[in-house]
Protein backbone atom coordinates (compact mmCIF):
# COMPACT_ATOMS: atom_id res chain seq x y z
CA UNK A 1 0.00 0.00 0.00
CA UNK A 2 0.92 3.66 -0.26
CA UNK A 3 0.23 6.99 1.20
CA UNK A 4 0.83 10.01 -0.97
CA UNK A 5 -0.24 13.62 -0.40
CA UNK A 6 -0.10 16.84 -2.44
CA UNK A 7 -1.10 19.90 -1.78
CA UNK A 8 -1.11 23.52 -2.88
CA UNK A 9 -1.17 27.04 -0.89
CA UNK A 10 -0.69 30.21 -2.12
CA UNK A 11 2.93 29.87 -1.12
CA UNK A 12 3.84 26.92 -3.60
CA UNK A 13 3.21 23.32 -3.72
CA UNK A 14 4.17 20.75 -0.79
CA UNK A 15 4.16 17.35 -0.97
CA UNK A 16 5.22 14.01 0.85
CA UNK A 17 4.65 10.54 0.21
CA UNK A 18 5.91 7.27 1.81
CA UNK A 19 7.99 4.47 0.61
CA UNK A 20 6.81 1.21 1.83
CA UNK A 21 5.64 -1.71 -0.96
CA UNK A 22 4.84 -4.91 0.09
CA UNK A 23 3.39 -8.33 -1.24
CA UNK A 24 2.20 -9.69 1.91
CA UNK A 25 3.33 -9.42 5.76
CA UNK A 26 6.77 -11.44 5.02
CA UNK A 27 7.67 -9.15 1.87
CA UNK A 28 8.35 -5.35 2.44
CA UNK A 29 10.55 -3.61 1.28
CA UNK A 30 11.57 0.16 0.57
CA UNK A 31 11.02 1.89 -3.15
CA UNK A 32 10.88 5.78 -3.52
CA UNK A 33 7.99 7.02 -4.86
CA UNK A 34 8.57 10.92 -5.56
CA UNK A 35 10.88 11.84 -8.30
CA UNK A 36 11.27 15.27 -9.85
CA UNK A 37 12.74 17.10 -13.25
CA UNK A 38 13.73 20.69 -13.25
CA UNK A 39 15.19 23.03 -15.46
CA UNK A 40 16.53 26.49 -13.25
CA UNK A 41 14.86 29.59 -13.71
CA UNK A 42 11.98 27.71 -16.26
CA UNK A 43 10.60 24.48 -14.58
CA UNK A 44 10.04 22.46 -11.83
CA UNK A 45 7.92 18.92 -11.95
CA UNK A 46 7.64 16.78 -9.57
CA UNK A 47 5.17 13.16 -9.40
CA UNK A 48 4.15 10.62 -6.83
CA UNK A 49 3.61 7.25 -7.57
CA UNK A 50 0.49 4.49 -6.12
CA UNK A 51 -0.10 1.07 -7.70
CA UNK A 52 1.42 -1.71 -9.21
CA UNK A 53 5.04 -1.23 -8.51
CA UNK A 54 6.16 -2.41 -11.58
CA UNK A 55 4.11 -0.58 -13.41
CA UNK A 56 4.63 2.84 -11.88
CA UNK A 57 8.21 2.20 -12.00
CA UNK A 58 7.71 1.36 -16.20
CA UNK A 59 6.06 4.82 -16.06
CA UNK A 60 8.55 6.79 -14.39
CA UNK A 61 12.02 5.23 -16.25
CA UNK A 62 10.02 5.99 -19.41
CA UNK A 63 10.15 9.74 -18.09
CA UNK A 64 13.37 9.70 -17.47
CA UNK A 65 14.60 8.24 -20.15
CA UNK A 66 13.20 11.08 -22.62
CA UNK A 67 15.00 13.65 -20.65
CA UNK A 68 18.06 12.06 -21.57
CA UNK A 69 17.13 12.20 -25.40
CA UNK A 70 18.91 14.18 -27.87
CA UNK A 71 15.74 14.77 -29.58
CA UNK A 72 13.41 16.79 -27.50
CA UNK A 73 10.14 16.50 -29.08
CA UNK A 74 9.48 13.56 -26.92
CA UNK A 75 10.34 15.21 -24.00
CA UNK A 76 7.32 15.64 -22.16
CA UNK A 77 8.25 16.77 -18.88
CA UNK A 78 11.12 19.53 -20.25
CA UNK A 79 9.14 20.77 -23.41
CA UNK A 80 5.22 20.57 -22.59
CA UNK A 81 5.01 24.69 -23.11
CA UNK A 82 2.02 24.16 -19.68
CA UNK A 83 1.52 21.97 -16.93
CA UNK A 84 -2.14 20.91 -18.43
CA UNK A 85 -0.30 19.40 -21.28
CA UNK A 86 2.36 17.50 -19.08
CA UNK A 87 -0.09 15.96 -17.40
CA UNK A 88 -2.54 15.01 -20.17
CA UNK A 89 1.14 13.59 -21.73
CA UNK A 90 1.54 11.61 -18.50
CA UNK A 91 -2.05 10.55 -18.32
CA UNK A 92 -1.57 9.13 -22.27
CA UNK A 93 1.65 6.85 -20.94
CA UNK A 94 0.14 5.71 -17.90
CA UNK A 95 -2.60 4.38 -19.89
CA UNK A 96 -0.13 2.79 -22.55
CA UNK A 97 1.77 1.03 -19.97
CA UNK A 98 -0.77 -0.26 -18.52
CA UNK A 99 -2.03 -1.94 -21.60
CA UNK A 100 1.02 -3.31 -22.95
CA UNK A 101 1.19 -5.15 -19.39
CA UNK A 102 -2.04 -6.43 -19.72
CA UNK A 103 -1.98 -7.81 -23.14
CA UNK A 104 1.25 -9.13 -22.30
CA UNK A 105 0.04 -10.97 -19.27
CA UNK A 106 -2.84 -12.28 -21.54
CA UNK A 107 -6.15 -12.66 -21.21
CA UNK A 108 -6.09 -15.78 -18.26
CA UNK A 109 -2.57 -14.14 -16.82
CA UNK A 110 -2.80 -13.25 -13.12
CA UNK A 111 -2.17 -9.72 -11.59
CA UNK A 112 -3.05 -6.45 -11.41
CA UNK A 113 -1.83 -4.08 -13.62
CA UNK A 114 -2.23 -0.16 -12.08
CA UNK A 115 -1.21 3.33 -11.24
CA UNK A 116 -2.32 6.55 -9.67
CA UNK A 117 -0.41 9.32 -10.08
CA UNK A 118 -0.14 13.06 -8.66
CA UNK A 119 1.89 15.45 -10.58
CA UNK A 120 2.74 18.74 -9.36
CA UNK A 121 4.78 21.74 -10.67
CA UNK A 122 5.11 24.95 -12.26
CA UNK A 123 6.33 26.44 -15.34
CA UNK A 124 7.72 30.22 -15.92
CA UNK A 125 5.05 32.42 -16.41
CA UNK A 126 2.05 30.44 -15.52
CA UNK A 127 0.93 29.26 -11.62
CA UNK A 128 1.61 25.94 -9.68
CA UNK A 129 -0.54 23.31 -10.76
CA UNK A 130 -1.62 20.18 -9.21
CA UNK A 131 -3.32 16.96 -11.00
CA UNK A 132 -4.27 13.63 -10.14
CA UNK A 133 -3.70 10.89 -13.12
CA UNK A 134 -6.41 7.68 -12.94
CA UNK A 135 -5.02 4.68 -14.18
CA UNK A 136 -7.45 5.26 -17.07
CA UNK A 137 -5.04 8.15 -18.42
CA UNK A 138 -7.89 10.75 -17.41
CA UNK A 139 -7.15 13.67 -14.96
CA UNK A 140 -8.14 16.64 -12.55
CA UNK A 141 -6.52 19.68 -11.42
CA UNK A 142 -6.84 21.08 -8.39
CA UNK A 143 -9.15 23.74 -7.68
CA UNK A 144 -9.93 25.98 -4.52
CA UNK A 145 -12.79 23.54 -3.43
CA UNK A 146 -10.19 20.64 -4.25
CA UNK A 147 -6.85 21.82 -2.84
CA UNK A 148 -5.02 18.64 -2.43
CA UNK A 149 -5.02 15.22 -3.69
CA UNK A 150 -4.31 12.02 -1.73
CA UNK A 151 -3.18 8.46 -3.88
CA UNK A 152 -3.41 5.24 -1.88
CA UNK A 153 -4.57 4.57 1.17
CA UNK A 154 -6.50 7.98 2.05
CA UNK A 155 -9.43 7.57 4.56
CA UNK A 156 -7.05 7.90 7.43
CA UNK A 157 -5.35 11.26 6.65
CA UNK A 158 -8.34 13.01 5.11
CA UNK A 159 -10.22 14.03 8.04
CA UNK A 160 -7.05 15.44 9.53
CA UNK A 161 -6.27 17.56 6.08
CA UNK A 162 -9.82 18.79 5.76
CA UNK A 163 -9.94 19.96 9.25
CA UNK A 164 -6.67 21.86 9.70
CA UNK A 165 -5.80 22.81 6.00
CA UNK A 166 -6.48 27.11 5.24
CA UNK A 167 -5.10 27.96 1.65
CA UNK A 168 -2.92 31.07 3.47
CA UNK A 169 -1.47 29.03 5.66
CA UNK A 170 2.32 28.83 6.12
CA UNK A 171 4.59 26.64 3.92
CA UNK A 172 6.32 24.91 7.44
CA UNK A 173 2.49 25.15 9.09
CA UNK A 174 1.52 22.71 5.43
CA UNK A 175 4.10 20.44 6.27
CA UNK A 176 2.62 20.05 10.01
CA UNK A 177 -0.38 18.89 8.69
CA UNK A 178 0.83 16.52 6.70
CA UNK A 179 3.35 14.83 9.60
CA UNK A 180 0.21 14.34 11.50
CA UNK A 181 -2.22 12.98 8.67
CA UNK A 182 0.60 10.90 7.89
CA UNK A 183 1.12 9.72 11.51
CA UNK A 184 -2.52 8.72 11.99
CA UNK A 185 -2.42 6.91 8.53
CA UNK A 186 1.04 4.74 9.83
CA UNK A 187 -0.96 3.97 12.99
CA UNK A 188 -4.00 3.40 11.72
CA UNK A 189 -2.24 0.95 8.58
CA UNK A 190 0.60 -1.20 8.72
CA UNK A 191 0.51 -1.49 5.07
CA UNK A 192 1.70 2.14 4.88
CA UNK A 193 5.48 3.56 6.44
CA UNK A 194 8.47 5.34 6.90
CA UNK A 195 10.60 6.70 6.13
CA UNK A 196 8.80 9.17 4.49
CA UNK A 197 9.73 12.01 1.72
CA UNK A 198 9.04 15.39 2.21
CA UNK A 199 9.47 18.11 -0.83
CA UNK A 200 8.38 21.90 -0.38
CA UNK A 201 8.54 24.14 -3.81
CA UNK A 202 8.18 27.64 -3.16
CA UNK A 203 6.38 29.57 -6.03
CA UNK A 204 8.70 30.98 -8.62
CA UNK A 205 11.79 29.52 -7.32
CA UNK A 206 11.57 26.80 -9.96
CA UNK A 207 13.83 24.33 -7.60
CA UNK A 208 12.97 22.10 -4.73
CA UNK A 209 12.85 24.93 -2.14
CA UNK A 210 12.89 22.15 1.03
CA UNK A 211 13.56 18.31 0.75
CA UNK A 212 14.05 15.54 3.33
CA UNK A 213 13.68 12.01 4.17
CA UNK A 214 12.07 11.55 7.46
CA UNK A 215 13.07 8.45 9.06
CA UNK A 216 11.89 6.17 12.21
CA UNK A 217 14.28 7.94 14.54
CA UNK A 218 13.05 11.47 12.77
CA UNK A 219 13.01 13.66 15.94
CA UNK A 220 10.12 16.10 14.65
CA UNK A 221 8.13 13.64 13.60
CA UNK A 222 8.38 11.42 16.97
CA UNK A 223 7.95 14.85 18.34
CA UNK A 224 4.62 15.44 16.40
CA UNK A 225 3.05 11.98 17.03
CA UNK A 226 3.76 11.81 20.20
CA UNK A 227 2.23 15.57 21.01
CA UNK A 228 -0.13 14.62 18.48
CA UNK A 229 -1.34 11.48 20.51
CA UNK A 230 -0.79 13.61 23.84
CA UNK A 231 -3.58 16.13 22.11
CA UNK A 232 -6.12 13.76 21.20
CA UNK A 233 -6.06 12.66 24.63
CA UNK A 234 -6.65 15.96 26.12
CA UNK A 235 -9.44 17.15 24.06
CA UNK A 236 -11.50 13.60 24.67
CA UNK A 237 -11.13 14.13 28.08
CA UNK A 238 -12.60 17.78 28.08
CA UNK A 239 -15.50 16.65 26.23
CA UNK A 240 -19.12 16.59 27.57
CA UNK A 241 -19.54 13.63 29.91
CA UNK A 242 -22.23 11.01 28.82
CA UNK A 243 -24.42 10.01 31.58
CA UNK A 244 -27.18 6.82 31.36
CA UNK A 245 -29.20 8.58 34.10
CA UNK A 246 -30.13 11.85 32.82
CA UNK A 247 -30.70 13.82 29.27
CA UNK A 248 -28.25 16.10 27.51
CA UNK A 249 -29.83 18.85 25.64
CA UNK A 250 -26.88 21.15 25.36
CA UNK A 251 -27.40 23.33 27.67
């Protein structure tokens, strides 16, 4: 399983994602799953992989590969003139991949052949853009009612996102958020865990403004789940008591 988050303020773009894969409880293992392209002073992309590892990992070497081409007309992630058209490029491989798996697997083959992923970036001129790419090859942007987009295993980190994000919000107050929707999703799902990585992109800068890997002995992040849990606690405790003897109407 995964866990992937990006999201967009007014400040930039930041995004994290972790890096756990596994094919059952005897067979994890460790497999980034955020890998950008930039060009200084023009362009900055950066995508997030869910799904079939072997299939988002077809997807992504085929990216790479075609920066590394001497002829550029194929290069979708350093020559798309927007960020519309680099994803809709993106979208047209992912689909592609996934069909040359699937006819090679044939018709009675076994497995599952799919990928999810969120790109993010910006390109002189124009704003940071965020999209989320269905393993159909079909896409959405974000919007202002849709200001981040979650790939894998989301129900756990959503409610924490919804509640706390605020578009105007500070690029290191972003990253809090996500630590602690990301802590609730690692506690709440095994499948999902660290270390995580972490990638900030300030507007215009067109370079990764803040990067890390957060690890198990991370001492922010132990320092946010553990305050995080500490919290939780408090504010259950200062609820309204429920009593089987007598109504609550509020008052």
């Amino acid at each position: 399983m995964t866990y992937c988050v990006g999201m967009i303020v007014e400040k930039g773009l930041v995004l994290m994602s972790d890096t756990r894969t596994n094919s059952g409880v005897d067979n994890i293992s460790v497999f980034r799953k955020m890998f950008h392209w930039q060009v200084p002073g023009e362009r900055i992309i950066t995508v997030m992989t869910a799904g079939n590892l072997a299939t988002t990992q077809a997807v992504v070497s085929q990216l790479e590969e075609r920066t590394k081409e001497p002829d550029q007309r194929d290069n979708v992630l350093l020559q798309s003139p927007t960020m519309f058209q680099v994803a809709s490029e993106i979208g047209k491989l992912v689909r592609e991949t996934i069909s040359e798996r699937q006819r090679a697997n044939g018709e009675r083959g076994k497995g599952r052949f799919t990928a999810s992923i969120i790109v993010a970036g910006q390109i002189a001129g124009m704003e940071p853009r965020l999209f989320m790419v269905y393993p159909e090859g079909n896409f959405i942007e974000a919007s202002a009612d849709t200001p981040f987009f979650q790939i894998g295993e989301t129900k756990y980190g959503r409610p924490i996102i919804l509640r706390g994000y605020d578009r105007s919000m500070s690029m290191e107050d972003a990253v809090k958020l996500l630590t602690v929707s990301f802590d609730s999703t690692l506690k709440a799902n095994l499948s999902v865990g660290l270390p995580l990585d972490l990638m900030v992109i300030e507007r215009d800068k067109f370079e990764v403004t803040h990067q890390r890997r957060i690890a198990h002995d991370d001492p922010y992040f132990l320092a946010i789940s553990t305050s995080w849990g500490d919290a939780l606690r408090t504010a259950f405790h200062s609820l309204p008591d429920y009593s089987f003897f007598s109504d609550y109407d509020g008052e």
